[in-house]
C-alpha atoms as a PDB file:
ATOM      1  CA  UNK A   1       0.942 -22.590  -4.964  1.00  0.00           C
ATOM      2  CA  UNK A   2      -0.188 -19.814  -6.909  1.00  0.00           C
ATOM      3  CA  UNK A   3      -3.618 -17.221  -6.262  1.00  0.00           C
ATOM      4  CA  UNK A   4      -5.483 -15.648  -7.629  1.00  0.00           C
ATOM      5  CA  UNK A   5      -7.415 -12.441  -7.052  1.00  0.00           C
ATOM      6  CA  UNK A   6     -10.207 -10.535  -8.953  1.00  0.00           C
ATOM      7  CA  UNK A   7     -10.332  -6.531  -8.878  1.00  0.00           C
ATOM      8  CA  UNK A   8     -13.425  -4.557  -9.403  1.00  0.00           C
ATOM      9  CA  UNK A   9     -13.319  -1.804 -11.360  1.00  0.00           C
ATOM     10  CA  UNK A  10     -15.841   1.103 -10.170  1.00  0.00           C
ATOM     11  CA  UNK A  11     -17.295   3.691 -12.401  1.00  0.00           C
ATOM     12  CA  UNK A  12     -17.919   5.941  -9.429  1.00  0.00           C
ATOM     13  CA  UNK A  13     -16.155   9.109  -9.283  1.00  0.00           C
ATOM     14  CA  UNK A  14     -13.943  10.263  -6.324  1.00  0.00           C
ATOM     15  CA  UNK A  15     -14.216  14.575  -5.413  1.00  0.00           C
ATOM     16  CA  UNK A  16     -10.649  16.284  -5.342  1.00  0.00           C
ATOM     17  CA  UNK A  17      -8.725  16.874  -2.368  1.00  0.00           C
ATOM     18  CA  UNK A  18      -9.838  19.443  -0.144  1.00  0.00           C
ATOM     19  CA  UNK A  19      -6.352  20.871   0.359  1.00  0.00           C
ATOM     20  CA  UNK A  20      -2.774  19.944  -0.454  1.00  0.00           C
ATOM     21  CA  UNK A  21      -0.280  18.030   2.012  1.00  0.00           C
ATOM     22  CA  UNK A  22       2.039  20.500   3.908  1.00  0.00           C
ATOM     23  CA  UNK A  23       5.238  20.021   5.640  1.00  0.00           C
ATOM     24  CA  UNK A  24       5.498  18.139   8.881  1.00  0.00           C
ATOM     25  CA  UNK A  25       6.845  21.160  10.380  1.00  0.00           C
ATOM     26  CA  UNK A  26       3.864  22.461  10.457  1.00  0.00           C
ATOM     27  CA  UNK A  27       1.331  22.399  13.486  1.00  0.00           C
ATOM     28  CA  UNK A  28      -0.636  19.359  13.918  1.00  0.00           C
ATOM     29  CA  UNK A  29      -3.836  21.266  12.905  1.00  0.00           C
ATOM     30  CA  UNK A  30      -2.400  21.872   9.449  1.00  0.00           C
ATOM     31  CA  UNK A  31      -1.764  18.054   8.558  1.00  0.00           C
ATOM     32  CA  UNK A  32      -4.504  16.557  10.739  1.00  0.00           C
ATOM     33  CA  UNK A  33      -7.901  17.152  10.559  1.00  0.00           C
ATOM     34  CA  UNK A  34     -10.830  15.279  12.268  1.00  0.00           C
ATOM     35  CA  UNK A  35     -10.628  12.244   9.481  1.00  0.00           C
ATOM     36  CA  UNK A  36      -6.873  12.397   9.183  1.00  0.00           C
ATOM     37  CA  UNK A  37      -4.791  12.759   6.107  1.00  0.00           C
ATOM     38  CA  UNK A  38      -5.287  15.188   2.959  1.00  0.00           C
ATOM     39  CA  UNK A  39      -3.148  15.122   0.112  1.00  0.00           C
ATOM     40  CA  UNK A  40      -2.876  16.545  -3.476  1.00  0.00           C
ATOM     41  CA  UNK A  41      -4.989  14.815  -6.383  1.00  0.00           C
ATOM     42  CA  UNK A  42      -8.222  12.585  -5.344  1.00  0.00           C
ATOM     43  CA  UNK A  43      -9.254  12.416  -1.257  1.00  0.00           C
ATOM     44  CA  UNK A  44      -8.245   9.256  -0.365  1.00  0.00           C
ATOM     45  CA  UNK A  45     -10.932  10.078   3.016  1.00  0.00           C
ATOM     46  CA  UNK A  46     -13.656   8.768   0.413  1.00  0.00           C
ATOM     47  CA  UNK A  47     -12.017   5.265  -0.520  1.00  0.00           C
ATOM     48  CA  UNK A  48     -13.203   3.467   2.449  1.00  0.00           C
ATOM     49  CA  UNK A  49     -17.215   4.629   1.915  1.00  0.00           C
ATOM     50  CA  UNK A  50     -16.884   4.068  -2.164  1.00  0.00           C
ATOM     51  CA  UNK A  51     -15.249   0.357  -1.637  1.00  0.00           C
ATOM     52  CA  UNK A  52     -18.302  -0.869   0.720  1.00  0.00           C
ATOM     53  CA  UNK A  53     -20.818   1.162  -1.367  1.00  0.00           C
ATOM     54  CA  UNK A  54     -19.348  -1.146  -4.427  1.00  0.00           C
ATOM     55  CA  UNK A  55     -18.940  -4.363  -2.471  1.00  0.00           C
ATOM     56  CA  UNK A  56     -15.403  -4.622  -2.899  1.00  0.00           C
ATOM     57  CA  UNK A  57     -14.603  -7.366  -0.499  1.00  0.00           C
ATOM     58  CA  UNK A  58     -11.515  -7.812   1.708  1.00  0.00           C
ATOM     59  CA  UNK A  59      -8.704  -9.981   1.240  1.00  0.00           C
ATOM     60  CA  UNK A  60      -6.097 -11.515   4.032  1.00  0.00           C
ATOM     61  CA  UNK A  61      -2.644 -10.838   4.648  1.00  0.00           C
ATOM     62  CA  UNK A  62      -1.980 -14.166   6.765  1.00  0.00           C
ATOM     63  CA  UNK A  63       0.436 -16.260   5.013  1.00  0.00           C
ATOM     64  CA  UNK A  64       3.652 -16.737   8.266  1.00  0.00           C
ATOM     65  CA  UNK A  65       6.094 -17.431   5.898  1.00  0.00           C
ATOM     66  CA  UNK A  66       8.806 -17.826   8.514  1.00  0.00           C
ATOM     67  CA  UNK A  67       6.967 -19.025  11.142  1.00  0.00           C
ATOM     68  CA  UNK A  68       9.825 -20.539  13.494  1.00  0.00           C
ATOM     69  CA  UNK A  69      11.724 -16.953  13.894  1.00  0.00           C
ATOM     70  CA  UNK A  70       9.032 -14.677  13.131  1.00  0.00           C
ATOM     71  CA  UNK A  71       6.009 -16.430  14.621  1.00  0.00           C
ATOM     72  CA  UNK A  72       3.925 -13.023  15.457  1.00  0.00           C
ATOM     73  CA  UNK A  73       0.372 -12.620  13.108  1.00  0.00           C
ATOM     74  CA  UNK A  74      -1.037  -9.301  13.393  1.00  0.00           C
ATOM     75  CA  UNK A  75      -4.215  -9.323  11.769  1.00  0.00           C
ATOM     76  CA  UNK A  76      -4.060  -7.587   8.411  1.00  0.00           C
ATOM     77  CA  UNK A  77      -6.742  -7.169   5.490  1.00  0.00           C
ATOM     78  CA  UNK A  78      -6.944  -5.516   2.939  1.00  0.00           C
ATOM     79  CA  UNK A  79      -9.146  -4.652  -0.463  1.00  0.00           C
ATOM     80  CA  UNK A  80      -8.486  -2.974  -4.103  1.00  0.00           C
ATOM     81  CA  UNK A  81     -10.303  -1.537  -6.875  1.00  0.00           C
ATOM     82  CA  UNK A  82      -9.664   0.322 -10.081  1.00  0.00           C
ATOM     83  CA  UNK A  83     -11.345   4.215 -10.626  1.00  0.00           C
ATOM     84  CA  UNK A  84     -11.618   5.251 -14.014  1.00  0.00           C
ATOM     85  CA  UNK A  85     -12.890   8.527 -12.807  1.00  0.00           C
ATOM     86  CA  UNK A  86     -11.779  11.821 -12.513  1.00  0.00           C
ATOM     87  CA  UNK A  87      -8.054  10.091 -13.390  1.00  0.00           C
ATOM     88  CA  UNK A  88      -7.514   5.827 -13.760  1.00  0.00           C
ATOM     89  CA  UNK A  89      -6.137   5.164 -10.491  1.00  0.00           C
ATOM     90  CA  UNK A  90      -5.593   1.796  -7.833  1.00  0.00           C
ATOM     91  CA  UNK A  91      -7.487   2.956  -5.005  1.00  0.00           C
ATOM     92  CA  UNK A  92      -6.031   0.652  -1.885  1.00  0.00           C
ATOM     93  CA  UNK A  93      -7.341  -0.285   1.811  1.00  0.00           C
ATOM     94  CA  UNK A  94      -5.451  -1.070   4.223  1.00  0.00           C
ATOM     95  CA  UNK A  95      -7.341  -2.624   7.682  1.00  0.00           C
ATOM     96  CA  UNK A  96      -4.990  -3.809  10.488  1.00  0.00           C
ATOM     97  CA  UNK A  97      -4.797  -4.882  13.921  1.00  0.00           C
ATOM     98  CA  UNK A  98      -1.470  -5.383  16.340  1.00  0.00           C
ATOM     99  CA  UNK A  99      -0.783  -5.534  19.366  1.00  0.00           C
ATOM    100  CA  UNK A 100       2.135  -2.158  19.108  1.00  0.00           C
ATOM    101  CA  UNK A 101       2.267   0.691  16.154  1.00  0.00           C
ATOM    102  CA  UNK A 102       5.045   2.663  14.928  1.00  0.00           C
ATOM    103  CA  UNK A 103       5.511   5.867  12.539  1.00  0.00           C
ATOM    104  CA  UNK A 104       9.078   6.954  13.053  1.00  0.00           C
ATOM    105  CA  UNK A 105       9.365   7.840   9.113  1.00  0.00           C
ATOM    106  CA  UNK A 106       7.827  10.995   7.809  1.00  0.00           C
ATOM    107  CA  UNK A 107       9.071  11.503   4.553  1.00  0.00           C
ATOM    108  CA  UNK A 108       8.618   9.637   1.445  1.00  0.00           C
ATOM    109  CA  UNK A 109      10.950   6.468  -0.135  1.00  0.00           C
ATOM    110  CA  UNK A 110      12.451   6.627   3.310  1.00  0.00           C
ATOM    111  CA  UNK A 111      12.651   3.119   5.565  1.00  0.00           C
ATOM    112  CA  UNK A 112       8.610   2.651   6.121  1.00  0.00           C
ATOM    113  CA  UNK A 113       9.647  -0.926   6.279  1.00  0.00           C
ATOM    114  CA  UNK A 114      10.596  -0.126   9.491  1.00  0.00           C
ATOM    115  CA  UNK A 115       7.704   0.838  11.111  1.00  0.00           C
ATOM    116  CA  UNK A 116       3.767  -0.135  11.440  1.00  0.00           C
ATOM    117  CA  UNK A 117       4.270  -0.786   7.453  1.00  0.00           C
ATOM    118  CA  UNK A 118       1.670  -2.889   4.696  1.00  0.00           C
ATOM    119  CA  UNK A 119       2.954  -2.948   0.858  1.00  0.00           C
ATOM    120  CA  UNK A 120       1.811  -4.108  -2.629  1.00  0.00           C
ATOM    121  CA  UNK A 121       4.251  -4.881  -5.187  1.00  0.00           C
ATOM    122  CA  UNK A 122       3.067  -5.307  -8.397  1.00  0.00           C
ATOM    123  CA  UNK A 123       4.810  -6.661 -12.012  1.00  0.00           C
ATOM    124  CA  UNK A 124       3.938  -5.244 -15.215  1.00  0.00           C
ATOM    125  CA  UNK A 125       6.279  -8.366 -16.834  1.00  0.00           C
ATOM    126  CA  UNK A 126       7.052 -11.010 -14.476  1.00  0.00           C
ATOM    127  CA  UNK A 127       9.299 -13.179 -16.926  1.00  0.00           C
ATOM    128  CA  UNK A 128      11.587 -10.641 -16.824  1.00  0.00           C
ATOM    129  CA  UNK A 129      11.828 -10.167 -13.117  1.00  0.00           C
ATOM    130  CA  UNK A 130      10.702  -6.591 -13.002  1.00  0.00           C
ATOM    131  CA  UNK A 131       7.910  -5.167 -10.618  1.00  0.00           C
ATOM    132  CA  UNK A 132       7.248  -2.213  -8.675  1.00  0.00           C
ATOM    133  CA  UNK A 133       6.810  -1.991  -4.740  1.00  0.00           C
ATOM    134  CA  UNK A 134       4.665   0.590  -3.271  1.00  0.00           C
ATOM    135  CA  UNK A 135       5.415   0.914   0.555  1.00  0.00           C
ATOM    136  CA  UNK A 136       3.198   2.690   3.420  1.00  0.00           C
ATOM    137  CA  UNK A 137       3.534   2.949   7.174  1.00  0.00           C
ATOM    138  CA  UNK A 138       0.304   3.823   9.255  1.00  0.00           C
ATOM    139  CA  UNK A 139       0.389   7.156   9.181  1.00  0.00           C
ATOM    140  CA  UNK A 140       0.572   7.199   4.914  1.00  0.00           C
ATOM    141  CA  UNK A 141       4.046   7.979   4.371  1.00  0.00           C
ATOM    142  CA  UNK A 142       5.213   6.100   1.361  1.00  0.00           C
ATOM    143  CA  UNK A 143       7.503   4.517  -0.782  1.00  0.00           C
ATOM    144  CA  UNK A 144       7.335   3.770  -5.005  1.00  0.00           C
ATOM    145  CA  UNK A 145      10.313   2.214  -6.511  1.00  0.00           C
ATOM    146  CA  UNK A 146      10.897   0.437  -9.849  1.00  0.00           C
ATOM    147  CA  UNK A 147      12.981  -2.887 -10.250  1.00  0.00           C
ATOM    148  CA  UNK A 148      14.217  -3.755 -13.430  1.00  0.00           C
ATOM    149  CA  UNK A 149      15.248  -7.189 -12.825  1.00  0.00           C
ATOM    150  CA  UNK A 150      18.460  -6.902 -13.303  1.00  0.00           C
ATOM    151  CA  UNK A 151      19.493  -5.390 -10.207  1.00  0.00           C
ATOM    152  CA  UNK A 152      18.731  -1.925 -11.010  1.00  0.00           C
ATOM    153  CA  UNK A 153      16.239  -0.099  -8.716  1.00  0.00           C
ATOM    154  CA  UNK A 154      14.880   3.655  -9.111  1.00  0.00           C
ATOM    155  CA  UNK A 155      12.114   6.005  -6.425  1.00  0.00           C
ATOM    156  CA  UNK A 156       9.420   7.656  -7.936  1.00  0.00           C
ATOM    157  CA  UNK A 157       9.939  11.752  -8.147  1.00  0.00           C
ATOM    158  CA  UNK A 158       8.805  14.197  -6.183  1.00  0.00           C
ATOM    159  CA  UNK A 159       6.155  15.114  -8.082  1.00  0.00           C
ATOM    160  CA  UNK A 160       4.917  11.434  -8.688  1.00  0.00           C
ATOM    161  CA  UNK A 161       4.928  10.973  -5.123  1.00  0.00           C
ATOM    162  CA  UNK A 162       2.817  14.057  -4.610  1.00  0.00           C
ATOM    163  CA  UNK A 163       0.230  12.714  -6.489  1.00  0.00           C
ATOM    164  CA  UNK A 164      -0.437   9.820  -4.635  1.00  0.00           C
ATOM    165  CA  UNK A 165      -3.006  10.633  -2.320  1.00  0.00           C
ATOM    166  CA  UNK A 166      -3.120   9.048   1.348  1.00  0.00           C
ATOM    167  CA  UNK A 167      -5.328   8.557   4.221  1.00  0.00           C
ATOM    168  CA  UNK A 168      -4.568   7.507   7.641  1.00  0.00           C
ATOM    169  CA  UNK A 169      -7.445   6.715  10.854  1.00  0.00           C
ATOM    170  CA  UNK A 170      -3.856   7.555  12.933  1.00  0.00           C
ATOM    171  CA  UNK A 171      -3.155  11.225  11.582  1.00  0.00           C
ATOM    172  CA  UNK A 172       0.205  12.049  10.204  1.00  0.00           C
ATOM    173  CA  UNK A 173       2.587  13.111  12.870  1.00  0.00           C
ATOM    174  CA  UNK A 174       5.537  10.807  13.276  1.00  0.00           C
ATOM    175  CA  UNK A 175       5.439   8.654  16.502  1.00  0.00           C
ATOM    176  CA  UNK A 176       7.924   6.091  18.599  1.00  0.00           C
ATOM    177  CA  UNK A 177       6.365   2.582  19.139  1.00  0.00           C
ATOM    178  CA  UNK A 178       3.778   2.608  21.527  1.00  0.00           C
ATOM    179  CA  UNK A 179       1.137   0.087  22.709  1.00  0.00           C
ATOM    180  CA  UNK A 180      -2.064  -0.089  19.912  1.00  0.00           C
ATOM    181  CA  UNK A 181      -5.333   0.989  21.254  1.00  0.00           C
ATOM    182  CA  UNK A 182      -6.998  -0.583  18.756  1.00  0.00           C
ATOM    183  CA  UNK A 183      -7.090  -1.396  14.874  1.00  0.00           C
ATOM    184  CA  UNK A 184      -5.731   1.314  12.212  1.00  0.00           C
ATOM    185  CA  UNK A 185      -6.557   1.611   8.812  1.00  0.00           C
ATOM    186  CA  UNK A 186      -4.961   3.230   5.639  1.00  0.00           C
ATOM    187  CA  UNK A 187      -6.153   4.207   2.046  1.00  0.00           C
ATOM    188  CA  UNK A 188      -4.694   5.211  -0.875  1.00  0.00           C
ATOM    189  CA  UNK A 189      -5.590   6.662  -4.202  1.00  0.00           C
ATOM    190  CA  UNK A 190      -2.516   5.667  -6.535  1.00  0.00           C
ATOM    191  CA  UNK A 191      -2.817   6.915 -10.124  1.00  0.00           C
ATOM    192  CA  UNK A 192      -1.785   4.686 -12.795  1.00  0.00           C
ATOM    193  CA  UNK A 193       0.582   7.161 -14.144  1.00  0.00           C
ATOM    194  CA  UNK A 194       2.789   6.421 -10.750  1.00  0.00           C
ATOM    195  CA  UNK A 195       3.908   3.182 -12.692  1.00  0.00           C
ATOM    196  CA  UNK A 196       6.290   5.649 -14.689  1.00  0.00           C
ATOM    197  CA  UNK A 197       7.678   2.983 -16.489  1.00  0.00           C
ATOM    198  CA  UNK A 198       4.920   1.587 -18.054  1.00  0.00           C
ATOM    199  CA  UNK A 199       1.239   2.610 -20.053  1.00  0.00           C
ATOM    200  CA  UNK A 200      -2.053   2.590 -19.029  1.00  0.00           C
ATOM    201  CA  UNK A 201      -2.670  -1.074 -20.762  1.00  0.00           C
ATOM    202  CA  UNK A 202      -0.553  -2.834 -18.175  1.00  0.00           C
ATOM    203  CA  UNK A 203      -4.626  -2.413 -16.310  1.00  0.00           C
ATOM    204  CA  UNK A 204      -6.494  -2.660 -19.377  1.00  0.00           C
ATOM    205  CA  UNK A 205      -9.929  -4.494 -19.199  1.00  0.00           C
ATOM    206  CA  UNK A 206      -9.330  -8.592 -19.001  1.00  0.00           C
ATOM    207  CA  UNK A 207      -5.475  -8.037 -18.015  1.00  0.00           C
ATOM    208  CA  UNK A 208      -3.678 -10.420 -15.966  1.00  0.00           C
ATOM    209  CA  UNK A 209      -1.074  -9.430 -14.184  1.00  0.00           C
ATOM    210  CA  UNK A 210       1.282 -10.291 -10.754  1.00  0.00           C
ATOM    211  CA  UNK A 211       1.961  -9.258  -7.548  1.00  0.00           C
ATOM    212  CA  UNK A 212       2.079  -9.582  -3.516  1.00  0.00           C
ATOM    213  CA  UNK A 213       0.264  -7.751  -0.765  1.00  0.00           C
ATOM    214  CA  UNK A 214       2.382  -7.477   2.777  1.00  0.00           C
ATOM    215  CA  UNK A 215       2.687  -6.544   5.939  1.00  0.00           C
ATOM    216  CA  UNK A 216       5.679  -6.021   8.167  1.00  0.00           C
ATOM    217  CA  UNK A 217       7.225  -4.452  10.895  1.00  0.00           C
ATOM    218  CA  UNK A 218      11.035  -4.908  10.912  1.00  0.00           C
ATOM    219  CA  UNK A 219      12.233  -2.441  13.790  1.00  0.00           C
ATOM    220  CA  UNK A 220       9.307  -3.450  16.040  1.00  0.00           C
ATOM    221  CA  UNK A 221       9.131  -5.206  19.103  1.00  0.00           C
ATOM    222  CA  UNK A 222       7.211  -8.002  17.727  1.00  0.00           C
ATOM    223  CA  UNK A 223       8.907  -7.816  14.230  1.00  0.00           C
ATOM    224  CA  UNK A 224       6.649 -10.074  11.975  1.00  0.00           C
ATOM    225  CA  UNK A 225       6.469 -10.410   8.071  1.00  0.00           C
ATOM    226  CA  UNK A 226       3.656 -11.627   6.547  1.00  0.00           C
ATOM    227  CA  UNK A 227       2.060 -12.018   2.947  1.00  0.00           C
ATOM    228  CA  UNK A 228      -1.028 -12.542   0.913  1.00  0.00           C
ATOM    229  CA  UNK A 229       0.476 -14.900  -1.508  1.00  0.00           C
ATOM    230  CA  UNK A 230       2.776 -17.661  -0.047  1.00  0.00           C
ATOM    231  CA  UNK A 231       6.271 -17.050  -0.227  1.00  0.00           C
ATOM    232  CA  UNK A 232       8.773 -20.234  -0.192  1.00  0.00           C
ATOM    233  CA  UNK A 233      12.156 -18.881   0.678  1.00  0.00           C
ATOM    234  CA  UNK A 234      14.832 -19.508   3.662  1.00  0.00           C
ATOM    235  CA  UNK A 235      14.448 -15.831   4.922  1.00  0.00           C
ATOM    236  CA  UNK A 236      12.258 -12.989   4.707  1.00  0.00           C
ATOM    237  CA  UNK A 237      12.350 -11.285   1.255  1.00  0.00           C
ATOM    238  CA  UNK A 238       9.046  -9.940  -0.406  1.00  0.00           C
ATOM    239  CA  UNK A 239      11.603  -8.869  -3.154  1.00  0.00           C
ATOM    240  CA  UNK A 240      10.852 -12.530  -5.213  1.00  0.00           C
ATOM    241  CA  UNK A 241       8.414 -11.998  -8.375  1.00  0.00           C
ATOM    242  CA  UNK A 242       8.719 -15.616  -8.828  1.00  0.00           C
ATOM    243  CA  UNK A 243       6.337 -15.916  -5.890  1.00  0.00           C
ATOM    244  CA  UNK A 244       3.342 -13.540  -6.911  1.00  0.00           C
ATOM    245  CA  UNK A 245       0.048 -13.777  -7.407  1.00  0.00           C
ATOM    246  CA  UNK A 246      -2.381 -13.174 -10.169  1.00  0.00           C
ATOM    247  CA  UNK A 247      -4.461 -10.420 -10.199  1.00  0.00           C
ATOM    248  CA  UNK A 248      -7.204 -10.168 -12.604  1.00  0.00           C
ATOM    249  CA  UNK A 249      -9.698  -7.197 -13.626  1.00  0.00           C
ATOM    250  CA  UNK A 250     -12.879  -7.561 -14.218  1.00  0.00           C
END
């Protein structure tokens, strides 16, 4: 069974980042402020405001593909848009609620999969098996890799990385799985030229392309594994193009 999702495209303009990311050996005061994360490029602190000021409306993560040994079902939503302005860009939002949160990784295209974690892959050309996941744990550490299809897998750069900006309602110190105290949310502002392999056309006005929205938690206590799009395999794998979605700009 296949879905489908339309994406808005705003013509609102995000500011710039107030300041750049600094090292988690910092104090907490340098990488935490009272709305959480800063990072280099666009805030990603202004995503949340600009999607309900657009009506951008959220979408479910809920598909228990594995029900029998993974029978857990956080409550996950989330909600995406394309900026044209100041730089074409995904902007992504993240909304979740479970019952126990992790942030153990700190540093980018590490194992986010791990912990408290919600992805979107995305491929440019699905008949040839190639797509792109983008990886975050709660506290907007991330992952960007490229699959070719053929077995061949590469991370984003440094420098590609530092251009994605993140924001986190959890702050971004690392932490060891504790009990939630209630739901945490996560946005990101993910410029176009992240997808290193590919042009700007891949989101050009009318173009229909594939992917899957997750969320997981492997190293949890409740470990759980759950999808937008419907996944028909014996085990967990997200890593199956054959089982995205459409997503469609408008």
């Amino acid at each position: 069974m296949s879905v489908c999702l339309s994406l808005k495209r705003i013509t609102a303009s995000l500011s710039p980042s107030l300041s750049a990311p600094r090292p988690l050996g910092d104090s907490a005061a340098s990488v935490r402020d009272a709305f959480g994360i800063t990072a280099a490029g666009c805030d990603a602190r202004q995503v949340p405001m600009l999607l309900d000021e657009c009506g951008v409306e959220w979408n479910s993560i809920g598909c228990c593909n594995w029900p029998q040994d993974f029978p857990y079902v956080p409550r996950v939503e989330f909600r995406i848009a394309v900026s044209c302005s100041p730089t074409p860009s995904l902007l992504l939002h993240f909304r979740v609620e479970e019952d126990s949160i992790r942030a153990l990784c700190a540093e980018d295209n590490g194992r986010v999969w791990t912990d408290s974690c919600v992805e979107m892959f995305l491929s440019p050309h699905p008949d040839d098996g190639s797509y792109y996941n983008l990886e975050c744990n709660c506290i907007g550490t991330v992952l960007l890799g490229y699959h070719d299809g053929r077995g061949n897998k590469l991370h984003a750069s440094a420098d590609l990385m530092a251009g994605i900006s993140r924001w986190s309602s959890l702050g971004r110190l690392p932490f060891a799985e504790r009990k939630a105290d209630g739901p945490w949310q996560v946005a990101l502002v993910v410029p176009l030229t992240s997808y290193w392999m590919e042009c700007d056309e891949w989101f050009g006005e009318g173009a229909v392309i594939r992917g899957n929205f997750y969320k997981c938690g492997d190293e949890l206590s409740k470990p759980h594994f759950l999808s937008w799009a419907p996944i028909e395999w014996e085990k967990p794998n997200f890593h199956l193009p054959q089982f995205f979605g459409q997503l469609c700009w408008r």
